[in-house]
N, C-alpha and C. Protein backbone atom coordinates (compact mmCIF):
# COMPACT_ATOMS: atom_id res chain seq x y z
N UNK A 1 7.63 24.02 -5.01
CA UNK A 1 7.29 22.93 -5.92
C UNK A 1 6.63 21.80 -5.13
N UNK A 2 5.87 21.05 -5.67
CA UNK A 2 4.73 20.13 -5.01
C UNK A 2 5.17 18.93 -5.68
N UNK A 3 4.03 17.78 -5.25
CA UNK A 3 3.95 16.27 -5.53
C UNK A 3 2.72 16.70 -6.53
N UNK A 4 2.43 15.75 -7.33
CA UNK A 4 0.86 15.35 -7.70
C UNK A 4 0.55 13.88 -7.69
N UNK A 5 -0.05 13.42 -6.48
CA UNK A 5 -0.23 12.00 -6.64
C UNK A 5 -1.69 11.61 -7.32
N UNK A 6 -1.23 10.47 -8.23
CA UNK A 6 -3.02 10.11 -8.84
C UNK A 6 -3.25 8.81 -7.80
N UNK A 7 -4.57 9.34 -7.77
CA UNK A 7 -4.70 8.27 -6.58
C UNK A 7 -6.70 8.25 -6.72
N UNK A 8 -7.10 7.33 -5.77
CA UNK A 8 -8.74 6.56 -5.47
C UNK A 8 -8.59 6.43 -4.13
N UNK A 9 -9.67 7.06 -3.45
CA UNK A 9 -9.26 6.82 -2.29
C UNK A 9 -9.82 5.76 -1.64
N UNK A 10 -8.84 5.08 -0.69
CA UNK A 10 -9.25 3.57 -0.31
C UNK A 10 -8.25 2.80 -0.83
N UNK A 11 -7.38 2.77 -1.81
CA UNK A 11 -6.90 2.43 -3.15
C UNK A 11 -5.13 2.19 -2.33
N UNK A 12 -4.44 1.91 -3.04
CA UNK A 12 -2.60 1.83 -3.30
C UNK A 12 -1.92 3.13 -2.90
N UNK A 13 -3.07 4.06 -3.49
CA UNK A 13 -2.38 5.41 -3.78
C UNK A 13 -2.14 5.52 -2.00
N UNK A 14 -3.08 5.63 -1.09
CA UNK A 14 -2.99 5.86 0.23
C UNK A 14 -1.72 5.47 1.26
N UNK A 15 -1.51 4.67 0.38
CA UNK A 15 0.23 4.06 0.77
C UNK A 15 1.16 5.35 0.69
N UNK A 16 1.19 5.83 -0.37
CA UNK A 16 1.69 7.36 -0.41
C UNK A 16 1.64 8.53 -0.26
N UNK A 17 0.32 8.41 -0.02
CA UNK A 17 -0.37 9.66 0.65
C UNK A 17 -0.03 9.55 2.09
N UNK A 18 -0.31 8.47 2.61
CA UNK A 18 0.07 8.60 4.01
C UNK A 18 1.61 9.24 4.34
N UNK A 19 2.49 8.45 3.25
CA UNK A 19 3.97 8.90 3.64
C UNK A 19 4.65 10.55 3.11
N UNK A 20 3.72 10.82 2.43
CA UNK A 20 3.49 12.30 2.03
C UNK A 20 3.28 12.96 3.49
N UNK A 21 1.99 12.92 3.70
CA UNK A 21 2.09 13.10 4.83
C UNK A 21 2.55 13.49 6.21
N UNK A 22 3.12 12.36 6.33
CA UNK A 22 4.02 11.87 7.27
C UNK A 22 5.16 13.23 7.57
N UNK A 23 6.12 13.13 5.88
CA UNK A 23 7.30 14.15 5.98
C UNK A 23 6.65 15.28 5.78
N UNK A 24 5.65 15.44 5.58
CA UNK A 24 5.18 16.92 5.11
C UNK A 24 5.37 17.70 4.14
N UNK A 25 5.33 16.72 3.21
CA UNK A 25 5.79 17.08 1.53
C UNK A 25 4.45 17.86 1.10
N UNK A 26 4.31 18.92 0.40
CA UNK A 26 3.37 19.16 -0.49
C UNK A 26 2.88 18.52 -1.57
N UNK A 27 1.45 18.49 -1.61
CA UNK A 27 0.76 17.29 -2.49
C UNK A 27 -0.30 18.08 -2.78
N UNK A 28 -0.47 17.66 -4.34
CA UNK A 28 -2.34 17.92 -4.63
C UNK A 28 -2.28 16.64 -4.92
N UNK A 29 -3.64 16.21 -4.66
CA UNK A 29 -4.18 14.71 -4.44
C UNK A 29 -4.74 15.01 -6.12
N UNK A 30 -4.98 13.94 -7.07
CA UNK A 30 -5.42 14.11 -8.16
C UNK A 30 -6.28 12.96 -8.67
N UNK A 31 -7.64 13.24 -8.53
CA UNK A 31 -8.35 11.43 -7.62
C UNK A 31 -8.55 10.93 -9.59
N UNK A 32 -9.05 9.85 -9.54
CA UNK A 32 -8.96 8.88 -10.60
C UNK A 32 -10.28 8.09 -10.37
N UNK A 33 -10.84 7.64 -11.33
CA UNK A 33 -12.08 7.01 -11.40
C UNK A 33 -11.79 6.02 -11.26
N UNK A 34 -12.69 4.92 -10.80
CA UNK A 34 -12.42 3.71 -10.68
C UNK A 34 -11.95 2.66 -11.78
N UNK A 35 -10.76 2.12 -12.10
CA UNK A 35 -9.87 2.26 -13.04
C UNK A 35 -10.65 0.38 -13.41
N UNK A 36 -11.82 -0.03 -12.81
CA UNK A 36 -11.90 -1.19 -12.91
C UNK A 36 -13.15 -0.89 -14.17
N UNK A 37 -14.26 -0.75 -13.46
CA UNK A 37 -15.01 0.26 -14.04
C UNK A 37 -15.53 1.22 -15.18
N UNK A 38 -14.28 2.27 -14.83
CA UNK A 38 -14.42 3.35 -16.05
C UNK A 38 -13.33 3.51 -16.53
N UNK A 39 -13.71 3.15 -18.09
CA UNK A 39 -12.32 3.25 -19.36
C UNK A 39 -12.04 4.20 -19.40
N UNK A 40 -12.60 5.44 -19.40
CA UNK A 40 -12.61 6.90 -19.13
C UNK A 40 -11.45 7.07 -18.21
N UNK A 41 -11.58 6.42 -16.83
CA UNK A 41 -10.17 6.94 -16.18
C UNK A 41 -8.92 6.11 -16.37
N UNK A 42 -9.08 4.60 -17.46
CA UNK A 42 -8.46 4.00 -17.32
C UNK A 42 -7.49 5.00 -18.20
N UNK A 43 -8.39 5.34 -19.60
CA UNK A 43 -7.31 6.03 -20.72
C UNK A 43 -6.57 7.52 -19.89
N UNK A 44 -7.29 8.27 -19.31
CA UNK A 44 -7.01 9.55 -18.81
C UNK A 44 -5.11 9.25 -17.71
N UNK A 45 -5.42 8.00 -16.81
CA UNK A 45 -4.22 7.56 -16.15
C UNK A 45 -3.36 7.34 -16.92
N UNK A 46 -3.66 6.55 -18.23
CA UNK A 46 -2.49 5.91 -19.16
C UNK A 46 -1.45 7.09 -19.54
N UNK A 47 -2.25 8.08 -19.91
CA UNK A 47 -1.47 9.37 -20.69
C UNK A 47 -0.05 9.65 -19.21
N UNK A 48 -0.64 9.19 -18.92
CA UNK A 48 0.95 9.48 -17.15
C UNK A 48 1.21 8.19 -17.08
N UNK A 49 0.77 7.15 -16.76
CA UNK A 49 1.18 6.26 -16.12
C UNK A 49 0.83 4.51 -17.59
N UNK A 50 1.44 4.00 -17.92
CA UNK A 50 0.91 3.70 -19.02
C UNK A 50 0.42 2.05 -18.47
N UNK A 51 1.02 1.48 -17.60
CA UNK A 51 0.05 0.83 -16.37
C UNK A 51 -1.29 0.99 -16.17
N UNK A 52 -1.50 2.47 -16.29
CA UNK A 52 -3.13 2.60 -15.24
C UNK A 52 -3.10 2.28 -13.97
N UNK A 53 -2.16 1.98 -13.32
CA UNK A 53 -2.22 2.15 -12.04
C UNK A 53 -1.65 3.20 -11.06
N UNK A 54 -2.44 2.76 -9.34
CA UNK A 54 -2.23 3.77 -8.63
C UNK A 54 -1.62 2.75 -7.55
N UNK A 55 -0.54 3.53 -6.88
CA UNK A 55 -0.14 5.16 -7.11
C UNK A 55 0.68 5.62 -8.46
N UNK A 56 0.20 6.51 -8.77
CA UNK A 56 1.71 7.44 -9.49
C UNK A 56 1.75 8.73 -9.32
N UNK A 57 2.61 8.89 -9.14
CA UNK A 57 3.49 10.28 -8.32
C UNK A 57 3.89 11.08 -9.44
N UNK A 58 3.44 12.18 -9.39
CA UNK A 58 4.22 13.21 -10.15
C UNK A 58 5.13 14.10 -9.38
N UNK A 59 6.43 13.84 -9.76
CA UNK A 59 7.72 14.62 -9.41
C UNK A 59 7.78 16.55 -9.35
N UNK A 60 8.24 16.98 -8.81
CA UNK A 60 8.40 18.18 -8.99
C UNK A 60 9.17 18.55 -9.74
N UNK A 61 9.94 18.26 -10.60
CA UNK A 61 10.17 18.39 -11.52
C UNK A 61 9.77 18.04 -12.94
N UNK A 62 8.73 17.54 -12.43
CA UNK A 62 7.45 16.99 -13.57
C UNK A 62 7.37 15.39 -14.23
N UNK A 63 8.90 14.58 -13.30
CA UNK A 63 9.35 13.39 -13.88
C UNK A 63 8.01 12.39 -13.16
N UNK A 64 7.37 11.14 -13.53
CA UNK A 64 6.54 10.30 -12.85
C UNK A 64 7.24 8.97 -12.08
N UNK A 65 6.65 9.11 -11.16
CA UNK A 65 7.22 7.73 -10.26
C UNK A 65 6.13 6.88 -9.92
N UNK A 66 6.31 5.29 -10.15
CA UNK A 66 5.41 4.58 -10.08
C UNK A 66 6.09 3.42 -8.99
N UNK A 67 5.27 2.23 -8.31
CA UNK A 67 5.96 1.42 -7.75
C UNK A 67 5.66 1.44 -6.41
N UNK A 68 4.92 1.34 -5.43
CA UNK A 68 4.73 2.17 -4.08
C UNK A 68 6.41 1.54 -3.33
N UNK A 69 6.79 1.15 -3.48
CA UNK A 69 8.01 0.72 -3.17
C UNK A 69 9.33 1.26 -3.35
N UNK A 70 9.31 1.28 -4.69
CA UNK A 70 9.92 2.58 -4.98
C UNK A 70 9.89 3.90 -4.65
N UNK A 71 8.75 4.34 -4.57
CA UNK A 71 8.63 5.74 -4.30
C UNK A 71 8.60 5.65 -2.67
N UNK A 72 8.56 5.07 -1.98
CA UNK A 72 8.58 4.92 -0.75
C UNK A 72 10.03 4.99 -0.11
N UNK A 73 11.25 4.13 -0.80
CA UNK A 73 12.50 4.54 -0.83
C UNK A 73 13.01 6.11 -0.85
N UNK A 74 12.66 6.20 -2.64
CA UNK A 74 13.01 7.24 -2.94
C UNK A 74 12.37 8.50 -1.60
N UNK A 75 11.28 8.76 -1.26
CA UNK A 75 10.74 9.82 -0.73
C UNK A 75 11.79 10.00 0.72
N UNK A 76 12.28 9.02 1.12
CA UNK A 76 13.17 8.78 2.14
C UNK A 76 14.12 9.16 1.66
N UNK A 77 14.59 9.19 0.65
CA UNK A 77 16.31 9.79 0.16
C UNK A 77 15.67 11.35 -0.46
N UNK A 78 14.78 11.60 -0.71
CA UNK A 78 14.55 12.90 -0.70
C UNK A 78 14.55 13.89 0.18
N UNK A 79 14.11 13.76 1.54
CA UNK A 79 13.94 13.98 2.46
C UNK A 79 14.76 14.16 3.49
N UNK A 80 15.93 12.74 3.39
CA UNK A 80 16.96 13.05 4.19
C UNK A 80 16.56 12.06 5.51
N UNK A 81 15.34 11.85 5.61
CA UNK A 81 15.03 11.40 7.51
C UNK A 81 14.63 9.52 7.12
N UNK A 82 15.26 9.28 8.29
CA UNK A 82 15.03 7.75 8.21
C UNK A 82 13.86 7.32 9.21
N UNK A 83 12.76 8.15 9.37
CA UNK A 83 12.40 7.93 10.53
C UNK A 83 10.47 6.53 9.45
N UNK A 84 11.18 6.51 8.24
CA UNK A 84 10.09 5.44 7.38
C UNK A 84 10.82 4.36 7.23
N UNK A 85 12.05 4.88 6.84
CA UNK A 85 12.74 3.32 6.01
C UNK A 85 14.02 3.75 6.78
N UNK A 86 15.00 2.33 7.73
CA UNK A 86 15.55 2.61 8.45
C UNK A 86 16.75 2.93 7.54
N UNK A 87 18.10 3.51 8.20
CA UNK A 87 19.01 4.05 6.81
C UNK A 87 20.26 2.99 7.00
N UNK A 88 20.94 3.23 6.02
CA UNK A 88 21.63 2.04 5.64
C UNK A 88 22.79 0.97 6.75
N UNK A 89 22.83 1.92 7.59
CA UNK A 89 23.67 1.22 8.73
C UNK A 89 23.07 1.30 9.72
N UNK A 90 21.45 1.12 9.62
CA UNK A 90 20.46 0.46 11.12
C UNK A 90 20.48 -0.60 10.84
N UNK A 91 20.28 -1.33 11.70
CA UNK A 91 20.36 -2.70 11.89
C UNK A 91 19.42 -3.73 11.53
N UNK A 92 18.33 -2.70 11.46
CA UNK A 92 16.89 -2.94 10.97
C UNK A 92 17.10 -3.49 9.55
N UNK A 93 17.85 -2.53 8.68
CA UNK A 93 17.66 -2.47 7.35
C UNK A 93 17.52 -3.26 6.82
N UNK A 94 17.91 -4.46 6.79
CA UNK A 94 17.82 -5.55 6.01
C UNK A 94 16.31 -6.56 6.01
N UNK A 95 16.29 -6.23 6.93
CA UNK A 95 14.80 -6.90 7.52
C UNK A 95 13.52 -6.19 7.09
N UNK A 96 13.98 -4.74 7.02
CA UNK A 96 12.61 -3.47 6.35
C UNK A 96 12.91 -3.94 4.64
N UNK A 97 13.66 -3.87 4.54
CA UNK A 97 13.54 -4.38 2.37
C UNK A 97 13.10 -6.00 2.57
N UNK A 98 13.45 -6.53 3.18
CA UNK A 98 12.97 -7.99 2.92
C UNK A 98 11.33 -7.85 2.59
N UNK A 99 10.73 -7.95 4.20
CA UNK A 99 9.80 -7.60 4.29
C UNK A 99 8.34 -6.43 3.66
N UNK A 100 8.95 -5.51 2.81
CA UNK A 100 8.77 -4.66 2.11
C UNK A 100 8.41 -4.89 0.49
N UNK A 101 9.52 -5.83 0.33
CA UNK A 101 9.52 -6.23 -1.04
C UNK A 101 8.31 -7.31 -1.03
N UNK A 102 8.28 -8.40 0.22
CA UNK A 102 7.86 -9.08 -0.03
C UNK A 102 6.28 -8.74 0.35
N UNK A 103 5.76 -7.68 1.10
CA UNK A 103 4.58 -7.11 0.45
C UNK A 103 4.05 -6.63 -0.80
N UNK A 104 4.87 -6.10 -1.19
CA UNK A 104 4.31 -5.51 -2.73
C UNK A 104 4.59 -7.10 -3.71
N UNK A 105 5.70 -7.48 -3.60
CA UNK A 105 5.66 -8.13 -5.24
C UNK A 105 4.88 -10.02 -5.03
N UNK A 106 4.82 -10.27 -3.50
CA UNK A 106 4.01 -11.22 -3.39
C UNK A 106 2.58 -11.10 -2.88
N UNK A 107 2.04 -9.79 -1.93
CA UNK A 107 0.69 -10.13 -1.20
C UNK A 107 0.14 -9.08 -2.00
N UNK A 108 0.54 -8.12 -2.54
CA UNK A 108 0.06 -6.98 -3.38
C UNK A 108 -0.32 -7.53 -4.86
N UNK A 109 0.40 -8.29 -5.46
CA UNK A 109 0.15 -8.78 -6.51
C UNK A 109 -1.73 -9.72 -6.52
N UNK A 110 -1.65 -10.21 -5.44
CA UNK A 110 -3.11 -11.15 -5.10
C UNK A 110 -4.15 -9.87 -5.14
N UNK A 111 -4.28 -8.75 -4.90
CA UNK A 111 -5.27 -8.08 -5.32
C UNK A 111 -4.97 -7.45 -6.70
N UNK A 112 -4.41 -7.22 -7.41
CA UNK A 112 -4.50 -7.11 -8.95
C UNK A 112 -4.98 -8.00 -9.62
N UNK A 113 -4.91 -9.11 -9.53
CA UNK A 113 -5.11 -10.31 -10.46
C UNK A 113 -6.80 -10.97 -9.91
N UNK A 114 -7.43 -10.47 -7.88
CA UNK A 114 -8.14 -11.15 -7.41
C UNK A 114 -9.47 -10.12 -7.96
N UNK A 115 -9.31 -8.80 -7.72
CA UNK A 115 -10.03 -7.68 -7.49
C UNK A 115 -11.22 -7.79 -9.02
N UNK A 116 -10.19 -7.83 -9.75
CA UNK A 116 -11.17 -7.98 -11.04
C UNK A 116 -10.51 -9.08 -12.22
N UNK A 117 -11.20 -10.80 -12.02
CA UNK A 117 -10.50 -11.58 -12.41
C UNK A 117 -10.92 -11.66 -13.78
N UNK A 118 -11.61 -10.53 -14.67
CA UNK A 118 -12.05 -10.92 -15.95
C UNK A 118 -10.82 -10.31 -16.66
N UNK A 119 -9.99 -9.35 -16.22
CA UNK A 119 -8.89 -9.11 -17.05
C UNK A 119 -8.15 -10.19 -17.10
N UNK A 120 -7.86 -11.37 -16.35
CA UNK A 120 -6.99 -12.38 -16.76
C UNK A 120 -7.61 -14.04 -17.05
N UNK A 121 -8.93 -14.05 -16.81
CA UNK A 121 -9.52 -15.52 -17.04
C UNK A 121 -10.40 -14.90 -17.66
N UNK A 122 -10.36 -15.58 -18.92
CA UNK A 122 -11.45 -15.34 -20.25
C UNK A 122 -13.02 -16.00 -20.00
N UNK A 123 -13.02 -17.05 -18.96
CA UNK A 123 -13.29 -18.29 -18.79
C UNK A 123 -14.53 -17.75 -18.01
N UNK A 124 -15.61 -17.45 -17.75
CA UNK A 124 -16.90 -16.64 -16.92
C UNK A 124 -16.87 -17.97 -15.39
N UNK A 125 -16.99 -18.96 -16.12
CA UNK A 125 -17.09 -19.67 -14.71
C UNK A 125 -15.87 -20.15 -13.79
N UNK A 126 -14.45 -20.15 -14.74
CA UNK A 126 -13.58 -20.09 -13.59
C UNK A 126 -13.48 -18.93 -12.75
N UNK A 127 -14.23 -17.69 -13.12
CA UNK A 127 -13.41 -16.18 -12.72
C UNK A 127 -13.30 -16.60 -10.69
N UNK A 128 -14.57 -17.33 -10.40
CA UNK A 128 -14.93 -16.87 -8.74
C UNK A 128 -14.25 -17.98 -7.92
N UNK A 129 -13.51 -19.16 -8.65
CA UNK A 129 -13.10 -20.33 -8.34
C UNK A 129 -11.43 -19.75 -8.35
N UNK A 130 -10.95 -18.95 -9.26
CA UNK A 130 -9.78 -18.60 -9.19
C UNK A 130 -9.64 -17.00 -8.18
N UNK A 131 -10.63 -16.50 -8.19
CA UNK A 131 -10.19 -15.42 -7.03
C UNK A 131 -10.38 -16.07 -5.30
N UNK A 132 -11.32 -17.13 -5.55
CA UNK A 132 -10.87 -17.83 -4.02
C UNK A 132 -9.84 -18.29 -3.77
N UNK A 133 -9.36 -18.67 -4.94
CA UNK A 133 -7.57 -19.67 -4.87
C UNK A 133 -6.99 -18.76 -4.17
N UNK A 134 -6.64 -17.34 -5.21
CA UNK A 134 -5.81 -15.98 -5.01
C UNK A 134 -5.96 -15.61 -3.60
N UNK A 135 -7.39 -15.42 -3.26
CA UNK A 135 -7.43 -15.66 -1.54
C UNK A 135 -6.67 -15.86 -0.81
N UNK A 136 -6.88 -17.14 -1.08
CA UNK A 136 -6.77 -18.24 0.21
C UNK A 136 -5.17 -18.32 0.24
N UNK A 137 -4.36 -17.84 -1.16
CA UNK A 137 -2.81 -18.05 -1.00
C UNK A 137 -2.58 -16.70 -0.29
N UNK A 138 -3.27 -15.56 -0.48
CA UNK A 138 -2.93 -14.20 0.06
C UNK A 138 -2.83 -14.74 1.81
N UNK A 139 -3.99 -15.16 2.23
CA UNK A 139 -4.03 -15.55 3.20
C UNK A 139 -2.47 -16.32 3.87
N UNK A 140 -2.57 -17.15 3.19
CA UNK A 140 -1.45 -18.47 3.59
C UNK A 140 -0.29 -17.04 3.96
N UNK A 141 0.16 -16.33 2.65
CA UNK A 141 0.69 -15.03 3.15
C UNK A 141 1.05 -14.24 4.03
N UNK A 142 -0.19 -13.97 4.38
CA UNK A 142 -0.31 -13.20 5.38
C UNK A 142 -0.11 -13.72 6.51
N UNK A 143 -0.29 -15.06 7.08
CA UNK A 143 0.28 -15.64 8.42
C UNK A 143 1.62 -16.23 8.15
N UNK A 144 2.37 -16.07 6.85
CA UNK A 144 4.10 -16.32 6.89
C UNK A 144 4.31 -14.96 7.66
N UNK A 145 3.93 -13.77 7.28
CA UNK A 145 4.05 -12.90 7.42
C UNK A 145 4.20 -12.46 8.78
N UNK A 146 2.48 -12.62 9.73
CA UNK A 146 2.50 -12.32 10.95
C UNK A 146 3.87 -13.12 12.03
N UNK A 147 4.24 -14.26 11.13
CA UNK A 147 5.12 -14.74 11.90
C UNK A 147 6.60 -14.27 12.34
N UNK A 148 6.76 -12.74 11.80
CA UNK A 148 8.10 -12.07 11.73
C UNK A 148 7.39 -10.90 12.61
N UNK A 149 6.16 -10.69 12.56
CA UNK A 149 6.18 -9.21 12.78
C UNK A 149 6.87 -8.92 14.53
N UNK A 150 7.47 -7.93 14.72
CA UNK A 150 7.50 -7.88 16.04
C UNK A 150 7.00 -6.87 17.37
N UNK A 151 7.43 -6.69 18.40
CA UNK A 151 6.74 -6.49 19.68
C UNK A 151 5.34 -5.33 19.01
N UNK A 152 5.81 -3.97 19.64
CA UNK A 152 4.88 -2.85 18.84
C UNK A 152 4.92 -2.57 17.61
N UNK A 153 5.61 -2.85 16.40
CA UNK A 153 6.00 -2.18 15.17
C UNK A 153 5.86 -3.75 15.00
N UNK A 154 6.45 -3.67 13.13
CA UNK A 154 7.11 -4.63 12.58
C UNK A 154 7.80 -5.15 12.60
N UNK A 155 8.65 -3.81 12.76
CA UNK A 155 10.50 -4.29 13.24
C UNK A 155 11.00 -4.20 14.71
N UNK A 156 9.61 -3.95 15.41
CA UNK A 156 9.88 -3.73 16.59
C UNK A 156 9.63 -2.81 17.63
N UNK A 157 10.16 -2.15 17.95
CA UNK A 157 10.31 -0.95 18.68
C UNK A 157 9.82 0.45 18.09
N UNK A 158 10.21 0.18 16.43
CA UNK A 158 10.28 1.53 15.97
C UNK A 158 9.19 1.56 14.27
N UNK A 159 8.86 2.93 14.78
CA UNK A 159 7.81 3.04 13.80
C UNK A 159 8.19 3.32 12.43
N UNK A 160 7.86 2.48 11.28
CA UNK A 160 8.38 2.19 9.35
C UNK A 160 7.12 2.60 8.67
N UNK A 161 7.83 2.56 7.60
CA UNK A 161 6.39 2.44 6.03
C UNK A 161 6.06 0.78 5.92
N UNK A 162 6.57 0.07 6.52
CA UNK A 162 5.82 -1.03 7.17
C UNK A 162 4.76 -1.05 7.31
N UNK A 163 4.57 -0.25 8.62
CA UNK A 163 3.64 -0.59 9.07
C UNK A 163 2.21 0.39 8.42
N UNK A 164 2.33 1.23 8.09
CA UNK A 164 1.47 2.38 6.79
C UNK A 164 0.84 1.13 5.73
N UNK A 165 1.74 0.44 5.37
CA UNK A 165 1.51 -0.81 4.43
C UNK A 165 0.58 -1.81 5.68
N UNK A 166 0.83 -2.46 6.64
CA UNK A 166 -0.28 -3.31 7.23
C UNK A 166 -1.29 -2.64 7.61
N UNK A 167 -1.58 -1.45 7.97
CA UNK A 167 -2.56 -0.83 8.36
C UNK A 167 -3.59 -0.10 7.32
N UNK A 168 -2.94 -0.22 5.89
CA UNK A 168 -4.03 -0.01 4.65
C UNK A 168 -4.37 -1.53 4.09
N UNK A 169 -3.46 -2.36 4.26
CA UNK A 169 -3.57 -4.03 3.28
C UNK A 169 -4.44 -4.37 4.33
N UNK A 170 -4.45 -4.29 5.45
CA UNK A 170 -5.54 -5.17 6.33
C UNK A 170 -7.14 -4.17 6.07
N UNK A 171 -6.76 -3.52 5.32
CA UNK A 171 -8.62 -3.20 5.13
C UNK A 171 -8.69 -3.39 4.07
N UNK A 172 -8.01 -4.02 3.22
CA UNK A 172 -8.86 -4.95 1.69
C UNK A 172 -8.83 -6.43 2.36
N UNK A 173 -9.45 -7.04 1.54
CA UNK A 173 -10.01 -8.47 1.75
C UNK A 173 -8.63 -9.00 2.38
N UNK A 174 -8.70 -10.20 3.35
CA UNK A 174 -9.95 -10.57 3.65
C UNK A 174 -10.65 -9.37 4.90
N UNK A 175 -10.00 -7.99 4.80
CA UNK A 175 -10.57 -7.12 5.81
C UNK A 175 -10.09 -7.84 7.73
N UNK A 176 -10.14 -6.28 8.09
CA UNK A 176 -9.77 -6.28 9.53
C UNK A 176 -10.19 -7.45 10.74
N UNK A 177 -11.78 -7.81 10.16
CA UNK A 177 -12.25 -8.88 11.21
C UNK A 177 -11.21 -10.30 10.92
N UNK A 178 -10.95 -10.70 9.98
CA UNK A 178 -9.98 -11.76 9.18
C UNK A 178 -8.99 -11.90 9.89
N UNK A 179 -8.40 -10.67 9.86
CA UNK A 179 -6.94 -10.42 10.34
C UNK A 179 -6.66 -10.27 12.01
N UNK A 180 -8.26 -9.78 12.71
CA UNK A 180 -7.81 -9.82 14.49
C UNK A 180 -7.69 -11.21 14.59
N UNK A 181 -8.41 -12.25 14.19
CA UNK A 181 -8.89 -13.36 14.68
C UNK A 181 -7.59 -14.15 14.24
N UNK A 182 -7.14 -14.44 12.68
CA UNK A 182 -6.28 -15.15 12.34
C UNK A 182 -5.07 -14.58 12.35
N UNK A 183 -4.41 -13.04 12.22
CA UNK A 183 -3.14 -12.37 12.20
C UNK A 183 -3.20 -11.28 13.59
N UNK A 184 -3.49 -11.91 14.57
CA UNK A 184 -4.01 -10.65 16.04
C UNK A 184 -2.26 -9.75 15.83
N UNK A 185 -1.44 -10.15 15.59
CA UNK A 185 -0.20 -9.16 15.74
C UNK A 185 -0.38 -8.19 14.93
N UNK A 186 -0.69 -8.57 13.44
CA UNK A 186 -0.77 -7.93 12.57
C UNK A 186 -1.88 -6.61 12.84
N UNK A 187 -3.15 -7.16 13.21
CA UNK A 187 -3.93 -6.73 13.34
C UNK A 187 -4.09 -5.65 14.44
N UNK A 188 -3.07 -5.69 15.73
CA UNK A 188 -2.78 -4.77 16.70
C UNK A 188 -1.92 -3.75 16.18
N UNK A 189 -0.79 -4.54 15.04
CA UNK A 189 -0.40 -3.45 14.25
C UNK A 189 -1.06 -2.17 13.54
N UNK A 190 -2.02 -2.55 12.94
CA UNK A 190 -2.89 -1.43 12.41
C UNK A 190 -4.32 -1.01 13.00
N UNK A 191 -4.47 -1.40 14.46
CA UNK A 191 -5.22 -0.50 14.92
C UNK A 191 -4.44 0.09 15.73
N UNK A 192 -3.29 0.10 15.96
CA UNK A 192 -2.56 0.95 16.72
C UNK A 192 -2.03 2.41 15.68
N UNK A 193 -1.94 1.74 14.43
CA UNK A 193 -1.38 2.81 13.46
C UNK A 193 -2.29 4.18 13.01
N UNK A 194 -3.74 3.32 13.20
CA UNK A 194 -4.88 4.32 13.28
C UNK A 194 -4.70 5.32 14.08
N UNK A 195 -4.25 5.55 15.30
CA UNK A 195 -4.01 6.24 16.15
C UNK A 195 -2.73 7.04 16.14
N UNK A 196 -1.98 7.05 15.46
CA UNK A 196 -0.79 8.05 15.15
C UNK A 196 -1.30 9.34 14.49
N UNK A 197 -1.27 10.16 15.29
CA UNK A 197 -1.80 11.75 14.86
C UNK A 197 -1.13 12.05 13.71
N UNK A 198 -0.48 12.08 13.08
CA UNK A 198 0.09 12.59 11.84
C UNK A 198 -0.48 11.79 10.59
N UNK A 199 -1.02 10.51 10.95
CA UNK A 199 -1.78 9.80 9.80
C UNK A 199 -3.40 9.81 9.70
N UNK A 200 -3.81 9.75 10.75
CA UNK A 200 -5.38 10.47 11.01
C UNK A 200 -5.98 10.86 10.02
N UNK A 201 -5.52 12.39 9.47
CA UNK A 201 -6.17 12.74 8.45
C UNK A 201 -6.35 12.21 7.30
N UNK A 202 -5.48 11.41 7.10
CA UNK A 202 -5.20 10.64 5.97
C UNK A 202 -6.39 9.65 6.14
N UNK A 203 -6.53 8.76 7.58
CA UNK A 203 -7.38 7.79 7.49
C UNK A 203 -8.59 8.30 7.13
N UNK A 204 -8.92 9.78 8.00
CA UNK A 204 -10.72 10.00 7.86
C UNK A 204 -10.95 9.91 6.04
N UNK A 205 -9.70 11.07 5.57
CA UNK A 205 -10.09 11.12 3.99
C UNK A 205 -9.64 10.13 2.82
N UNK A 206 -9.74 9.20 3.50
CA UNK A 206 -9.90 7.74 3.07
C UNK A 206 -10.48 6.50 3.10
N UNK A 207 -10.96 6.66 4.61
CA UNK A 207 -12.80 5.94 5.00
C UNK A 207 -12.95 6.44 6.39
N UNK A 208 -14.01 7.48 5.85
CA UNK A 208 -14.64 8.25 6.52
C UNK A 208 -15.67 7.56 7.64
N UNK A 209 -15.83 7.94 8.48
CA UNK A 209 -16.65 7.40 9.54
C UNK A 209 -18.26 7.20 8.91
């Protein structure tokens, strides 16, 4: 029995693909049109996911999982290995959900609302005045952020779905050059992550040279 993740590549979904990956779960990748774009893939996603967004995971047992956060947990209690999300009596742990959460439901949220601001400002001339705001707070973000990260990893020493998460968020806006100059920890974070042989493939078939 397999995964089916819907996913764009470049996209959220890669968050889970990578950690697919990673454990060596079976997956068919199940790509999605650009959900900004084309209504076509917006309606086709809805029928699974009633969001329209990516990622969503189809279960092997046919149940759907949405949330990259969630499913990022869960794939770790499926699996059995803590070697993504540390397990409940590392010492780490508390510090990997902090930090975790507070990617998705605060710096993740700034590209939903920034990416395409006509779904939420009716307004044509606020749209480019309010995705600089969204910016510039992602930003502010992102250096609360760099200010925890630690030595080689996030948490340190040891390699998380952390860091899978800084090494895909630092190639959407404000993009990698942004992040050596103003987040250099961050930013050593995910060119170092590039280089982990087990995620590789994932990177080429996700931006290809």
């Amino acid at each position: 029995m397999s995964y089916t993740l819907y996913g764009r590549e470049g996209w959220g979904s890669t968050i889970v693909e990578a950690q697919l990956a990673w454990y060596g779960l079976p997956f068919t990748f199940e790509p999605v049109g650009d959900l900004f774009k084309d209504p076509d893939a917006r309606l086709k996603l809805e029928t699974v996911n009633p969001l329209a967004q990516v990622p969503t995971l189809a279960m092997p047992d046919g149940s759907i999982m949405s949330e990259s956060a969630a499913i990022t947990l869960l794939l770790a209690d499926v699996t059995g290995k803590d070697t993504l999300v540390p397990g409940p009596s590392a010492a780490e742990r508390a510090r990997f959900l902090r930090w975790l959460i507070f990617l998705v439901a605060n710096i993740y949220p700034t590209f939903t609302y920034a990416d395409d601001p006509a779904r939420f400002v009716s307004v044509t001339a606020a749209r480019d005045p309010f995705r600089a705001a969204t910016d510039a707070y992602a930003q502010r973000l992102w250096r609360q952020v760099e200010s925890e990260v630690g030595h080689s990893w996030f948490l340190g020493e040891r390699f998380s779905a952390l860091d899978i998460y800084v090494a895909i968020m630092t190639r959407w806006r404000p993009k990698r050059g942004w992040f050596e100059i103003e987040t250099p920890k961050l930013f050593s974070i995910a060119r170092h992550a590039d280089r982990v042989p087990e995620l590789r493939p994932v990177w080429a078939r996700n931006w290809p040279a």
